[in-house]
C-alpha atoms as a PDB file:
ATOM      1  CA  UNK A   1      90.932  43.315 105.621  1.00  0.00           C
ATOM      2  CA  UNK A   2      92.641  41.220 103.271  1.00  0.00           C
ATOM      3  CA  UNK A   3      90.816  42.289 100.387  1.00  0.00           C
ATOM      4  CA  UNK A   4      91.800  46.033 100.684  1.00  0.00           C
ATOM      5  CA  UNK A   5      94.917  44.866 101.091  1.00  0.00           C
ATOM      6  CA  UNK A   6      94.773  42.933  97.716  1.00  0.00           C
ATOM      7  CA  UNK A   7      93.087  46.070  96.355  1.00  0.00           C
ATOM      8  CA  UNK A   8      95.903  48.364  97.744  1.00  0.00           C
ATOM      9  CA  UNK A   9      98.465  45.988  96.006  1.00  0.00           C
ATOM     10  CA  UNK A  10      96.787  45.598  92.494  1.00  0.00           C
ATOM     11  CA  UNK A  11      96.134  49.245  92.840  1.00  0.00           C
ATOM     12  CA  UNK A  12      99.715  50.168  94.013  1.00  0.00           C
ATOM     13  CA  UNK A  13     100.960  47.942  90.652  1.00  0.00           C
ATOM     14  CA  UNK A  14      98.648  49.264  87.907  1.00  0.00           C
ATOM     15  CA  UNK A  15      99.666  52.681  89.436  1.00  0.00           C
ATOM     16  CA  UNK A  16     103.524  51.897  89.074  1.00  0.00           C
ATOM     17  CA  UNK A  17     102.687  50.302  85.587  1.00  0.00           C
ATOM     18  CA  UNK A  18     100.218  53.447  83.694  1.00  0.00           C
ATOM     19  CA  UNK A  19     102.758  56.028  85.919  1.00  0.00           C
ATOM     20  CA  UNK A  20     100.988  58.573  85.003  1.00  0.00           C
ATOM     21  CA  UNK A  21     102.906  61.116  87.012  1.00  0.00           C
ATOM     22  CA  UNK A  22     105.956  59.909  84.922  1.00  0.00           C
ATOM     23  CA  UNK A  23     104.135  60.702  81.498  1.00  0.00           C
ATOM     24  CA  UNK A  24     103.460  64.445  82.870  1.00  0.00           C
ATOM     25  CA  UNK A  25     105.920  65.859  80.405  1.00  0.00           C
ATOM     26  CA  UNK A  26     104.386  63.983  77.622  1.00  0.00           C
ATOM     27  CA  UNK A  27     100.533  65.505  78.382  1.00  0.00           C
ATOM     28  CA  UNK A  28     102.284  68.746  78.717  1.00  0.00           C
ATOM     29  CA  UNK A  29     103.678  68.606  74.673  1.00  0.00           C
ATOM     30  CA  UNK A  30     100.465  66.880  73.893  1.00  0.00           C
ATOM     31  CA  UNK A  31      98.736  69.843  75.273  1.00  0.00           C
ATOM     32  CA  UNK A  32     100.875  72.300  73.437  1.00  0.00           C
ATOM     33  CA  UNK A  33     100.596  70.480  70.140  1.00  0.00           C
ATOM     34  CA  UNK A  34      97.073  70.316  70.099  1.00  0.00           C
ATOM     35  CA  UNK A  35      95.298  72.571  72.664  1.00  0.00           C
ATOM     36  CA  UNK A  36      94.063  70.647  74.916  1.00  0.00           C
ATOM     37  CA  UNK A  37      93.339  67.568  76.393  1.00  0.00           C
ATOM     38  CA  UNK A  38      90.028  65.880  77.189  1.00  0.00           C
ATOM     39  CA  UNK A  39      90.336  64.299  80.292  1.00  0.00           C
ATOM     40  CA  UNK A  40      87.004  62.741  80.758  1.00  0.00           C
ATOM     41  CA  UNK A  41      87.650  61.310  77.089  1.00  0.00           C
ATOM     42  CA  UNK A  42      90.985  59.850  77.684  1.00  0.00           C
ATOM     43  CA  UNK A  43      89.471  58.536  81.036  1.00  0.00           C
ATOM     44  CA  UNK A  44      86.870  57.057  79.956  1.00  0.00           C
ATOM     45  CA  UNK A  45      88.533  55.638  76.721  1.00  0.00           C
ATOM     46  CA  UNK A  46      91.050  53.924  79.175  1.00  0.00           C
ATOM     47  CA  UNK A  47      88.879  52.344  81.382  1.00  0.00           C
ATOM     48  CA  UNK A  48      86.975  50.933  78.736  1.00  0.00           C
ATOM     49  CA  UNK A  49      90.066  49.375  77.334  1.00  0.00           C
ATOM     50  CA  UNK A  50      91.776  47.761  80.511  1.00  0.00           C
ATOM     51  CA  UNK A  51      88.207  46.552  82.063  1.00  0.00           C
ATOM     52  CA  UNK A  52      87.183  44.919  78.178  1.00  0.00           C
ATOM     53  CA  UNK A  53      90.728  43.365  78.611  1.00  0.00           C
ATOM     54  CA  UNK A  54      89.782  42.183  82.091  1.00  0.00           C
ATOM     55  CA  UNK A  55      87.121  40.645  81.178  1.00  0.00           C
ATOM     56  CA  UNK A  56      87.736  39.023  77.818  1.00  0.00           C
ATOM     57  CA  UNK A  57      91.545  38.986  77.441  1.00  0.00           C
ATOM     58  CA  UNK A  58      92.180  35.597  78.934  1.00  0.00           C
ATOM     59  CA  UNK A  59      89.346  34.308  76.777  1.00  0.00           C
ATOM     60  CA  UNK A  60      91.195  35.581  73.359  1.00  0.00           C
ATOM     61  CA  UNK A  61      94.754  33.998  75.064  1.00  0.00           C
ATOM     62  CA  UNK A  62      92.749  30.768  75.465  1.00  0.00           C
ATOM     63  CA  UNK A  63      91.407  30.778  72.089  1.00  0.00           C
ATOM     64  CA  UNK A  64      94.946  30.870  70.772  1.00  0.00           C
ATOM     65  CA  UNK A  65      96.197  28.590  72.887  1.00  0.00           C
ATOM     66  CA  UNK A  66      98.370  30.614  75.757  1.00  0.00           C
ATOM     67  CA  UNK A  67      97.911  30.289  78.993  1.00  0.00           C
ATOM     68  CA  UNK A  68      97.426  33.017  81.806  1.00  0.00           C
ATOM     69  CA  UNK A  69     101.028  31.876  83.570  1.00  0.00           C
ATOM     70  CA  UNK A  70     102.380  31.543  80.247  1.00  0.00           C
ATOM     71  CA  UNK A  71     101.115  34.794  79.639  1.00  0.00           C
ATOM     72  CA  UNK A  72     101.926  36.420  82.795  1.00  0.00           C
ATOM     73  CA  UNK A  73     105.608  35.161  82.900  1.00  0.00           C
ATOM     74  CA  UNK A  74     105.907  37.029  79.131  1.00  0.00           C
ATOM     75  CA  UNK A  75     104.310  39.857  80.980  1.00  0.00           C
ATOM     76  CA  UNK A  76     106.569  40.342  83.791  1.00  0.00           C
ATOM     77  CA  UNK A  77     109.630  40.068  81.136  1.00  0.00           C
ATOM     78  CA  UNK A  78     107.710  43.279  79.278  1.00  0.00           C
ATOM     79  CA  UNK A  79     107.385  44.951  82.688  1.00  0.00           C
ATOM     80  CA  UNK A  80     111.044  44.189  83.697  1.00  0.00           C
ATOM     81  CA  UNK A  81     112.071  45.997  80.234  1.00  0.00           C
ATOM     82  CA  UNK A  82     109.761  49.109  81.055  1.00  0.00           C
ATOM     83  CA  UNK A  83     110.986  49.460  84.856  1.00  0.00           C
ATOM     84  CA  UNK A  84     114.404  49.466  83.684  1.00  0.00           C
ATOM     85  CA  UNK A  85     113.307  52.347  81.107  1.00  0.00           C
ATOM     86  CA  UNK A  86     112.101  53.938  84.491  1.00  0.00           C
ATOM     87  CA  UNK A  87     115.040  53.601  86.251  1.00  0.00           C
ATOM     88  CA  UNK A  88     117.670  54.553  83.392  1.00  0.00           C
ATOM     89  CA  UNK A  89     115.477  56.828  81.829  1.00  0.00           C
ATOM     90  CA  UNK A  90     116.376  55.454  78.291  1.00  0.00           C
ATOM     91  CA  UNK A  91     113.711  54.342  75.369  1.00  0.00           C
ATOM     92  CA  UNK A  92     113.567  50.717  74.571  1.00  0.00           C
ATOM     93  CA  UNK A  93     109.698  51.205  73.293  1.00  0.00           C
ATOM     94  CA  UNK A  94     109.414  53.570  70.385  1.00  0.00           C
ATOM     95  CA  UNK A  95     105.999  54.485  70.103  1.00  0.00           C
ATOM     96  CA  UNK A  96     105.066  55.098  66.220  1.00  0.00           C
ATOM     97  CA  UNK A  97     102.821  57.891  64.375  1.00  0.00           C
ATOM     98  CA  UNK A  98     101.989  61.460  64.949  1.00  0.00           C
ATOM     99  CA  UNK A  99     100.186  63.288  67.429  1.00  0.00           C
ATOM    100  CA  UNK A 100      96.665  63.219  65.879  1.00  0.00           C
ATOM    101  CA  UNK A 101      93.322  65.874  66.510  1.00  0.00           C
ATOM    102  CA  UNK A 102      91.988  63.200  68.250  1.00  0.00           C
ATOM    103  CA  UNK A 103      95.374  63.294  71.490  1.00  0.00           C
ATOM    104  CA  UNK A 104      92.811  62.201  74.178  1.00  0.00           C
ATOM    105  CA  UNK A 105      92.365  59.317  72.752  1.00  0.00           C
ATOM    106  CA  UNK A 106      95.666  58.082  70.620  1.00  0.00           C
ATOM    107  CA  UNK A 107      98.104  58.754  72.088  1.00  0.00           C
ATOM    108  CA  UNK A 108      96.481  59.541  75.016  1.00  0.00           C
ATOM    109  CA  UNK A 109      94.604  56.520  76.425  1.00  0.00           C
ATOM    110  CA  UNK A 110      95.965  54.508  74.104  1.00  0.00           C
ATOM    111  CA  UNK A 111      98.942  53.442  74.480  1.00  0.00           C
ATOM    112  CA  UNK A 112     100.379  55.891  77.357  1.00  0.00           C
ATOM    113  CA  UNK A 113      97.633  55.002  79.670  1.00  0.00           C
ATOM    114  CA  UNK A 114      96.077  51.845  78.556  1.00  0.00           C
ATOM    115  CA  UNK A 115      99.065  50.388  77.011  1.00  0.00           C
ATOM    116  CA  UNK A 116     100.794  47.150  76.287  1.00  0.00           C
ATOM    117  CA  UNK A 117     102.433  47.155  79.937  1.00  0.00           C
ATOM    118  CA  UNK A 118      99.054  47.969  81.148  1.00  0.00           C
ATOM    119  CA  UNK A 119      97.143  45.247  79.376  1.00  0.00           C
ATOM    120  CA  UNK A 120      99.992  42.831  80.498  1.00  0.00           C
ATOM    121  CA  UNK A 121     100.130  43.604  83.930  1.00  0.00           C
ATOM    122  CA  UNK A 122      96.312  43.570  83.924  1.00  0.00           C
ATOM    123  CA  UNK A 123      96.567  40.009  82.921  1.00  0.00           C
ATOM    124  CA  UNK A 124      99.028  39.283  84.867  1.00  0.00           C
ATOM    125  CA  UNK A 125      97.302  40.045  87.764  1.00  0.00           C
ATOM    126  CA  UNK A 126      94.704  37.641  86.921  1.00  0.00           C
ATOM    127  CA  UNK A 127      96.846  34.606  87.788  1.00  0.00           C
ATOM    128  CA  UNK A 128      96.697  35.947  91.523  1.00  0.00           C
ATOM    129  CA  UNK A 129      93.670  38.104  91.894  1.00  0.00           C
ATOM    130  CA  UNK A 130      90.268  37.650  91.444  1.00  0.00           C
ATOM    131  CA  UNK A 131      88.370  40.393  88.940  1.00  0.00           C
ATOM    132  CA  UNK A 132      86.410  42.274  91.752  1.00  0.00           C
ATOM    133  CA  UNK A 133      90.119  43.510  92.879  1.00  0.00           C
ATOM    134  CA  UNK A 134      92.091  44.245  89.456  1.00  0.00           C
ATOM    135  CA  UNK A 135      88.654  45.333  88.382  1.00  0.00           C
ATOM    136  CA  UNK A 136      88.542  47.901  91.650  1.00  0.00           C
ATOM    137  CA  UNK A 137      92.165  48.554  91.110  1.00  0.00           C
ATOM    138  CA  UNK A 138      91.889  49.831  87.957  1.00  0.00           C
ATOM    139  CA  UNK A 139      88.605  52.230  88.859  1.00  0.00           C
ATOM    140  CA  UNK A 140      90.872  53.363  91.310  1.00  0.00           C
ATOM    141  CA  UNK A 141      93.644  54.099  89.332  1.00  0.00           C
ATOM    142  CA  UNK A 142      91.405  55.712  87.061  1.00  0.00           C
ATOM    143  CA  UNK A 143      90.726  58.045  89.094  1.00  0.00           C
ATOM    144  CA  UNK A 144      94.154  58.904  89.588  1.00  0.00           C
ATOM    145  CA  UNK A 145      94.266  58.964  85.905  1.00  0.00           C
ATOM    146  CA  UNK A 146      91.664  62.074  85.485  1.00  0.00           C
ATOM    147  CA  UNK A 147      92.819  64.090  88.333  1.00  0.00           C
ATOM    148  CA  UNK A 148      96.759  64.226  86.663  1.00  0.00           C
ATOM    149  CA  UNK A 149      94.629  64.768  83.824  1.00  0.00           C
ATOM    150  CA  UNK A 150      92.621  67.465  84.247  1.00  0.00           C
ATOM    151  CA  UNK A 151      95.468  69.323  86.446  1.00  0.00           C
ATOM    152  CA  UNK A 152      98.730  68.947  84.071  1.00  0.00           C
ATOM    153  CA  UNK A 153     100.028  72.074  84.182  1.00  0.00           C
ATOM    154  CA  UNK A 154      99.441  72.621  87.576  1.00  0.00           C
ATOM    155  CA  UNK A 155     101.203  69.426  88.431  1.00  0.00           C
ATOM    156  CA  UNK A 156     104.163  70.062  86.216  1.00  0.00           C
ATOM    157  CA  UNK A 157     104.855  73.639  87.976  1.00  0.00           C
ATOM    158  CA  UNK A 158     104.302  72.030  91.175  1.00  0.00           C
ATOM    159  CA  UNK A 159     106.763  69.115  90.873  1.00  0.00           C
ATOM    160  CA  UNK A 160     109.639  70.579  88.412  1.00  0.00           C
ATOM    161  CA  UNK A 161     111.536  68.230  86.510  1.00  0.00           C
ATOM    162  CA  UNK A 162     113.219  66.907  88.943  1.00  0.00           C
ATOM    163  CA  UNK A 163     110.608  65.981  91.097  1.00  0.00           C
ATOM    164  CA  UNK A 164     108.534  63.700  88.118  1.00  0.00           C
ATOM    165  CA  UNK A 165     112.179  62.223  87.500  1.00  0.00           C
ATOM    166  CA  UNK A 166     112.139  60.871  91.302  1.00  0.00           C
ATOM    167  CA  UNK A 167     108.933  59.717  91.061  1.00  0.00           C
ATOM    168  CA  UNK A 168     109.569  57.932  87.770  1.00  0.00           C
ATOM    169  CA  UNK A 169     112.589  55.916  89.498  1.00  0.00           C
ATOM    170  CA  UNK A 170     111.190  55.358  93.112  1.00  0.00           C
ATOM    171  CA  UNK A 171     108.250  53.560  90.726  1.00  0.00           C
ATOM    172  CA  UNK A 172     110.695  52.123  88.367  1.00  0.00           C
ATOM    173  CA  UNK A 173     112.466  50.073  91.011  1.00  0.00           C
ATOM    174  CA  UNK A 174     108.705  48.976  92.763  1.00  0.00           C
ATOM    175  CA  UNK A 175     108.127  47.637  89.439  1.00  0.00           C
ATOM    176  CA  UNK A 176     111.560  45.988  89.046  1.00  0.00           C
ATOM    177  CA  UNK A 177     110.445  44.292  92.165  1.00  0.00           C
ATOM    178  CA  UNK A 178     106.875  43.528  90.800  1.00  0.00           C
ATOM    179  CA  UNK A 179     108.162  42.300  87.647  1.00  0.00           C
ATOM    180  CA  UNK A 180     110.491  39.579  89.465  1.00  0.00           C
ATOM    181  CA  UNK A 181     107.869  38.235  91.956  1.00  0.00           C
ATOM    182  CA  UNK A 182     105.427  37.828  88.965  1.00  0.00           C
ATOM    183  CA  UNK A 183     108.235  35.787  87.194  1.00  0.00           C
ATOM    184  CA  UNK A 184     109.018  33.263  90.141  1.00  0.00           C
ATOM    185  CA  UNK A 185     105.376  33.331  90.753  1.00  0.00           C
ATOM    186  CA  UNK A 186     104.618  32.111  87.465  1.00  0.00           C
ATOM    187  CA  UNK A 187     107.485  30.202  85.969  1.00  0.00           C
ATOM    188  CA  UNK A 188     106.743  26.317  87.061  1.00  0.00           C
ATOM    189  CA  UNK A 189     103.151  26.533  86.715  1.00  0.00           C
END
């Protein structure tokens, strides 16, 4: 029982973090610009990203000399900056470069799924859970990832503008909260 809940929790975070309902109107100009969008490509790109991170990101922090709270403390400063972008709905990362042939991929999976708050968090998360859970977390999430996906357009007619900007706040403040905890969690270790 506790493990799902840990699961829920990592999964409930990475969730709040990628927000993939909150990059809906991105995929939809994405989509316009160039077609289509592979979603079993950008999936799978993803994945392959944050579970290679899992797995050897706190080896490359160690072989520069940072430490996971270290780390996770610079994390939860990142995520504070993108819940607040949430919640005010203002830009403080500018991503750079075009949208390239190749969308399901750059810009797709990299950085708007798989991104620096992503990779972060994913870290992060390390200095409380064990790998099984992010590791299940992030299948789940992935999941999540292919359905919003593969049904876009749907999903944007569906919710309406104003409905993905509710959803982008109600996740913005969870992360606000997420962000803290990880901070005090994290700052006198």
């Amino acid at each position: 029982m506790y493990l799902l809940k840990d699961i829920m929790t990592v999964s409930i975070i990475l969730f709040a973090v990628i927000d993939i309902l909150g990059t809906i109107p991105v995929l939809v100009d994405i989509k316009s610009k160039t077609g289509t969008i592979h979603s079993t490509k950008a999936t799978y790109s993803a994945g392959l990203i944050m579970l290679l991170f899992l797995l050897i990101g706190e080896s490359l922090l160690h072989f520069i000399g940072i430490d996971v709270a270290s780390f996770a403390v610079a994390g939860s400063i990142v995520i504070f900056f993108i819940a607040l972008e949430m919640i005010l709905g203002i830009t403080l990362f500018k991503s750079e470069g075009s949208v390239a042939s190749n969308a399901s991929i750059v810009p797709i999976a990299f950085p708007l799924i798989a991104g620096a708050g992503t990779l972060t968090t994913i870290l992060s998360l390390k200095a409380q859970y064990n790998l099984v859970t992010i590791g299940t977390g992030i299948v789940l999430n992935l999941v999540l990832v292919y359905i919003v996906l593969k049904f876009v357009p749907l999903l944007e007619k569906k919710l309406g503008q104003g409905g993905i900007d509710v959803l982008r706040r109600i996740f913005g403040i969870l992360l606000l909260a997420i962000a803290i905890k990880l901070f005090k969690t994290n700052i006198w270790l």
